[in-house]
N, C-alpha and C. Protein backbone atom coordinates (compact mmCIF):
# COMPACT_ATOMS: atom_id res chain seq x y z
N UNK A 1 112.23 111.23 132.21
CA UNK A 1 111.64 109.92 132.31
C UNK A 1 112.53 108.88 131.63
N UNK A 2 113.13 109.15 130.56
CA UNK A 2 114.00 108.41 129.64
C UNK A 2 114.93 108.41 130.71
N UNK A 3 116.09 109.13 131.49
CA UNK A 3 117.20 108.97 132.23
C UNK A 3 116.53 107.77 133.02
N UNK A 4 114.91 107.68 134.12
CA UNK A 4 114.95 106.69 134.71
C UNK A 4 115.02 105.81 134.18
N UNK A 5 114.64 105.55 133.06
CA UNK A 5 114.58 103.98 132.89
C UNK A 5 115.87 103.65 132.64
N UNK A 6 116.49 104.55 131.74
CA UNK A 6 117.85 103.90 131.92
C UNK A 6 118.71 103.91 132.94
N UNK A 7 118.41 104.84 133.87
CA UNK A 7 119.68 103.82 135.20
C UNK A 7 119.08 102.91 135.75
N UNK A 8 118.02 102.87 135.88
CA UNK A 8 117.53 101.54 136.56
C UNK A 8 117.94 100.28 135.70
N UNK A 9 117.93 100.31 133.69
CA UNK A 9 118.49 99.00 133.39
C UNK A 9 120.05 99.17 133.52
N UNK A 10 120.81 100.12 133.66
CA UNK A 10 122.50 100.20 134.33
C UNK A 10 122.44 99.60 135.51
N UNK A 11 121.39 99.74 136.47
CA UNK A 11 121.45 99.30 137.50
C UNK A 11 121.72 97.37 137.60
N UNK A 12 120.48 97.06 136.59
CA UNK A 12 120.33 95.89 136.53
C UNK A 12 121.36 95.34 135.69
N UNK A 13 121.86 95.63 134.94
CA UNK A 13 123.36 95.62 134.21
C UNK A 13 124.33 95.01 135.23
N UNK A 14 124.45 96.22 136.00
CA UNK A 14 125.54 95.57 137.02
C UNK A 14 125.51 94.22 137.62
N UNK A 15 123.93 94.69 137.86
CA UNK A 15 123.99 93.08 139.05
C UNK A 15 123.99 92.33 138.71
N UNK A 16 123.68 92.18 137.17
CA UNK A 16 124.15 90.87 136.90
C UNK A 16 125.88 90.30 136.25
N UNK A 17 126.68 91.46 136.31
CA UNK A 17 127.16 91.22 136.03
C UNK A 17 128.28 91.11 137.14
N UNK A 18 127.71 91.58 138.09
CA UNK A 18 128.27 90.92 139.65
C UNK A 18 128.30 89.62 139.98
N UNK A 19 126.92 89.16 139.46
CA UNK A 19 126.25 87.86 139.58
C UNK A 19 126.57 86.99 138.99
N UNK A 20 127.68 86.80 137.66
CA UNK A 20 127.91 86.74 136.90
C UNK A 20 129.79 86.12 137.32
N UNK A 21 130.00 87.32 137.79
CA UNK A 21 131.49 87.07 138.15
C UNK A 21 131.56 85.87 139.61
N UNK A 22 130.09 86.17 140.40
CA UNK A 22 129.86 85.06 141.49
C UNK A 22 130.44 83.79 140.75
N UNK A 23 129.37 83.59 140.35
CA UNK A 23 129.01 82.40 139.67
C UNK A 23 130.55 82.09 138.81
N UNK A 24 130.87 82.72 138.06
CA UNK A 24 132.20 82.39 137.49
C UNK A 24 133.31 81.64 138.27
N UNK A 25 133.37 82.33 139.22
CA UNK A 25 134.26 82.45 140.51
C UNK A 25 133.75 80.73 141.02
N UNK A 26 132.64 80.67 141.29
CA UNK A 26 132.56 79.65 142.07
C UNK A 26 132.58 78.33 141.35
N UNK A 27 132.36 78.16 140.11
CA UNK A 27 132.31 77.32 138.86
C UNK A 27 133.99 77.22 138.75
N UNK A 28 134.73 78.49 139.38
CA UNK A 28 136.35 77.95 138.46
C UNK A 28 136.69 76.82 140.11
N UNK A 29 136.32 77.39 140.91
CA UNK A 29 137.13 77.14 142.19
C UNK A 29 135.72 75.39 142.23
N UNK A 30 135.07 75.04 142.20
CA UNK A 30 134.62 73.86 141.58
C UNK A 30 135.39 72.80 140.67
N UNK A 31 135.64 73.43 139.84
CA UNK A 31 136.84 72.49 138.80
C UNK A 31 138.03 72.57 139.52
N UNK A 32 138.65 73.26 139.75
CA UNK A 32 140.03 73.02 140.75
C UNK A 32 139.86 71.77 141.53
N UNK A 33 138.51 72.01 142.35
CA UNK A 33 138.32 70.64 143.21
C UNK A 33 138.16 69.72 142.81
N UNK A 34 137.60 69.62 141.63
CA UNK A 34 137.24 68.09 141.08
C UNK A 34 138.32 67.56 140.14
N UNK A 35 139.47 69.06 140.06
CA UNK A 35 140.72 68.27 139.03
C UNK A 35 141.70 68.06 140.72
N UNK A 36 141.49 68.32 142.06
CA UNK A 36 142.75 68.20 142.78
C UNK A 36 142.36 66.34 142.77
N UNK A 37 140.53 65.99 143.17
CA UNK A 37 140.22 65.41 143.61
C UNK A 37 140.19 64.11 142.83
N UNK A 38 140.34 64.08 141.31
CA UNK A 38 140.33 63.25 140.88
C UNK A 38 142.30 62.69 140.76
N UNK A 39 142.92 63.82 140.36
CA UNK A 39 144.06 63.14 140.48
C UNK A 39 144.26 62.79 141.85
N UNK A 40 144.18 62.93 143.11
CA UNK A 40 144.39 62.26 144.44
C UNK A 40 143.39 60.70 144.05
N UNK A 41 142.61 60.10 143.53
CA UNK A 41 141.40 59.34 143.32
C UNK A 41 142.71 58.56 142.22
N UNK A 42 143.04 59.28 141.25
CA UNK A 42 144.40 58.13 140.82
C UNK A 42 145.57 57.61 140.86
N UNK A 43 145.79 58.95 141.83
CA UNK A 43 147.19 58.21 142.42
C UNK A 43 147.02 57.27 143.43
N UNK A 44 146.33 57.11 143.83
CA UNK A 44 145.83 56.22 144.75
C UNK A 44 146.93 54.41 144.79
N UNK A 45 147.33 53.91 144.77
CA UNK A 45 148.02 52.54 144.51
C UNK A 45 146.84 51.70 144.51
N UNK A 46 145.97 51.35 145.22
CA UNK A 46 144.75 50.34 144.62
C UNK A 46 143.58 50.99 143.72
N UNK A 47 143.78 51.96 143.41
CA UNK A 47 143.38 52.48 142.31
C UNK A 47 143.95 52.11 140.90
N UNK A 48 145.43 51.85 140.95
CA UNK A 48 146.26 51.94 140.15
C UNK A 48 146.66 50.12 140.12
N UNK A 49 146.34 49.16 140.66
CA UNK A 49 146.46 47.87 140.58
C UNK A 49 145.17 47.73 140.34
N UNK A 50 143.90 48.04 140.83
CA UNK A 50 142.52 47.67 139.93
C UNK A 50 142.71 47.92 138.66
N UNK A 51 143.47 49.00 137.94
CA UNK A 51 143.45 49.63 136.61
C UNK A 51 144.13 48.30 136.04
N UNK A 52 145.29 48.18 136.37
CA UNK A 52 146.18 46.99 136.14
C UNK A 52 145.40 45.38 136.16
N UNK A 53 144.89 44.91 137.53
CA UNK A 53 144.19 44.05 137.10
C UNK A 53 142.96 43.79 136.20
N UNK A 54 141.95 44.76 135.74
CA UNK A 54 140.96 44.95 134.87
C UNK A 54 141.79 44.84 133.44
N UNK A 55 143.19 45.42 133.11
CA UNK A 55 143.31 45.10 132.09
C UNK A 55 144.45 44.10 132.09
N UNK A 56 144.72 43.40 132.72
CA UNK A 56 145.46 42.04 132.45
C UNK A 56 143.90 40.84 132.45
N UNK A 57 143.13 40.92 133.06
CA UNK A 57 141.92 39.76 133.00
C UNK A 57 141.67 40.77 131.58
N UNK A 58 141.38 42.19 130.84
CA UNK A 58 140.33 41.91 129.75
C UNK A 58 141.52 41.77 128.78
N UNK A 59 143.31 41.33 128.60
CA UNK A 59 143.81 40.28 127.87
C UNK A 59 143.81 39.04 128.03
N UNK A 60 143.70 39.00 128.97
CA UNK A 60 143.50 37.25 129.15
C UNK A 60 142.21 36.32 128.93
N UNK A 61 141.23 37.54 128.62
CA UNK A 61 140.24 37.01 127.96
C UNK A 61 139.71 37.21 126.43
N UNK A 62 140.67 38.03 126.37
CA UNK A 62 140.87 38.28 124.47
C UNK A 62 140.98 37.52 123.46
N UNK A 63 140.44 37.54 122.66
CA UNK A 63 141.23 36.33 121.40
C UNK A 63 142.57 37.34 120.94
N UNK A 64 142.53 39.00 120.76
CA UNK A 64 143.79 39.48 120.40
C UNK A 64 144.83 39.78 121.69
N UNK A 65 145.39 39.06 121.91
CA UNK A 65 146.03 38.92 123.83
C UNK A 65 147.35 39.88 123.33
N UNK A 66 148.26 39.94 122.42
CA UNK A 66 149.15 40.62 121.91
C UNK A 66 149.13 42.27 121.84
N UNK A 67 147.84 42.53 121.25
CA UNK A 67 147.18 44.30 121.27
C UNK A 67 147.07 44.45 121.99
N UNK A 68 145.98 43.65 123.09
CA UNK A 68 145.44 44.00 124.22
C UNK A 68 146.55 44.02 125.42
N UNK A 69 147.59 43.61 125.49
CA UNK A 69 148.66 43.74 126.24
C UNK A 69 149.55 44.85 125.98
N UNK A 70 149.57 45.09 124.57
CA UNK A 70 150.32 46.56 124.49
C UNK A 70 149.34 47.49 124.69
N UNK A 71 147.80 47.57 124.54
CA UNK A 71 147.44 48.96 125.37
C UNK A 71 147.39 49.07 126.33
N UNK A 72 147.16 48.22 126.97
CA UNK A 72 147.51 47.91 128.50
C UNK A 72 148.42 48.73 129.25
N UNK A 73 149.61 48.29 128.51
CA UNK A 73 151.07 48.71 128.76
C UNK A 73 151.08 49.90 128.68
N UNK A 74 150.46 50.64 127.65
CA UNK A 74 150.04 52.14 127.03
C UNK A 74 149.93 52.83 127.81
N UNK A 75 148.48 52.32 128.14
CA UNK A 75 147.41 53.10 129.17
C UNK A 75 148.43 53.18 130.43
N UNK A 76 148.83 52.02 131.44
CA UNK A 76 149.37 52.06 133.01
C UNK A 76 150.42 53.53 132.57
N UNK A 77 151.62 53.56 131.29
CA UNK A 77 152.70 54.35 130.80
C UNK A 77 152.08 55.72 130.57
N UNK A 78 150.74 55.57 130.36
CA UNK A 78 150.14 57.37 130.10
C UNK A 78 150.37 57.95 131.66
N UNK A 79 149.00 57.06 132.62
CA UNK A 79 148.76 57.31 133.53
C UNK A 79 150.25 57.71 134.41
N UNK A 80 151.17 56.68 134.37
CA UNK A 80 152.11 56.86 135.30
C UNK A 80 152.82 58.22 135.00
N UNK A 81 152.82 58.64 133.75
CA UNK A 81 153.50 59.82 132.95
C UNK A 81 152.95 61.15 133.58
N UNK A 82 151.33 61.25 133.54
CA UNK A 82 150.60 62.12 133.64
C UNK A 82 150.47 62.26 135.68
N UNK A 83 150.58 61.09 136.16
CA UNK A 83 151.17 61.60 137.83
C UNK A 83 152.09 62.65 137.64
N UNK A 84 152.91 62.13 137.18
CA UNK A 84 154.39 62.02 137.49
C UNK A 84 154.78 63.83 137.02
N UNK A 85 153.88 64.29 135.98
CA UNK A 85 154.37 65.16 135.40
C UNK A 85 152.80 66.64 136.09
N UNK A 86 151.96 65.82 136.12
CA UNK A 86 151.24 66.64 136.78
C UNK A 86 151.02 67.47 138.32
């Protein structure tokens, strides 16, 4: 009586750990898509001039126009880096 119960929870063991590797599987191949999909979403060129114009208007409406132009500069120099290298 003891052997049944325990293959039946081996049994249930497995399946979940079948169920388990599903799910893994489909969660990795998920992120793949949403990392191919977002870098295609920034390389984009009017993706990449909205970025640019949002932060030339929020220096030009700054009282610190000097900072706000070098992160500016920062940020477009990350992004272009992180295409470029990704």
């Amino acid at each position: 009586m003891f052997t049944l119960f325990l293959k039946t929870e081996l049994k249930n063991i497995e399946a979940h750990k079948q169920s388990y590797a599903v799910q893994k599987q489909k969660a990795d191949m998920v992120v793949k898509k949403a990392q191919s999909q977002c870098a295609e979403l920034m390389g984009e060129p009017s993706v990449l001039a909205a970025i640019v114009a949002a932060g030339a208007f929020k220096g030009a409406t700054s009282p610190n126009a000097a900072q706000q132009r070098k992160s500016a500069l920062t940020s477009i120099a990350k992004t272009g880096l992180f295409n470029l290298f990704h």
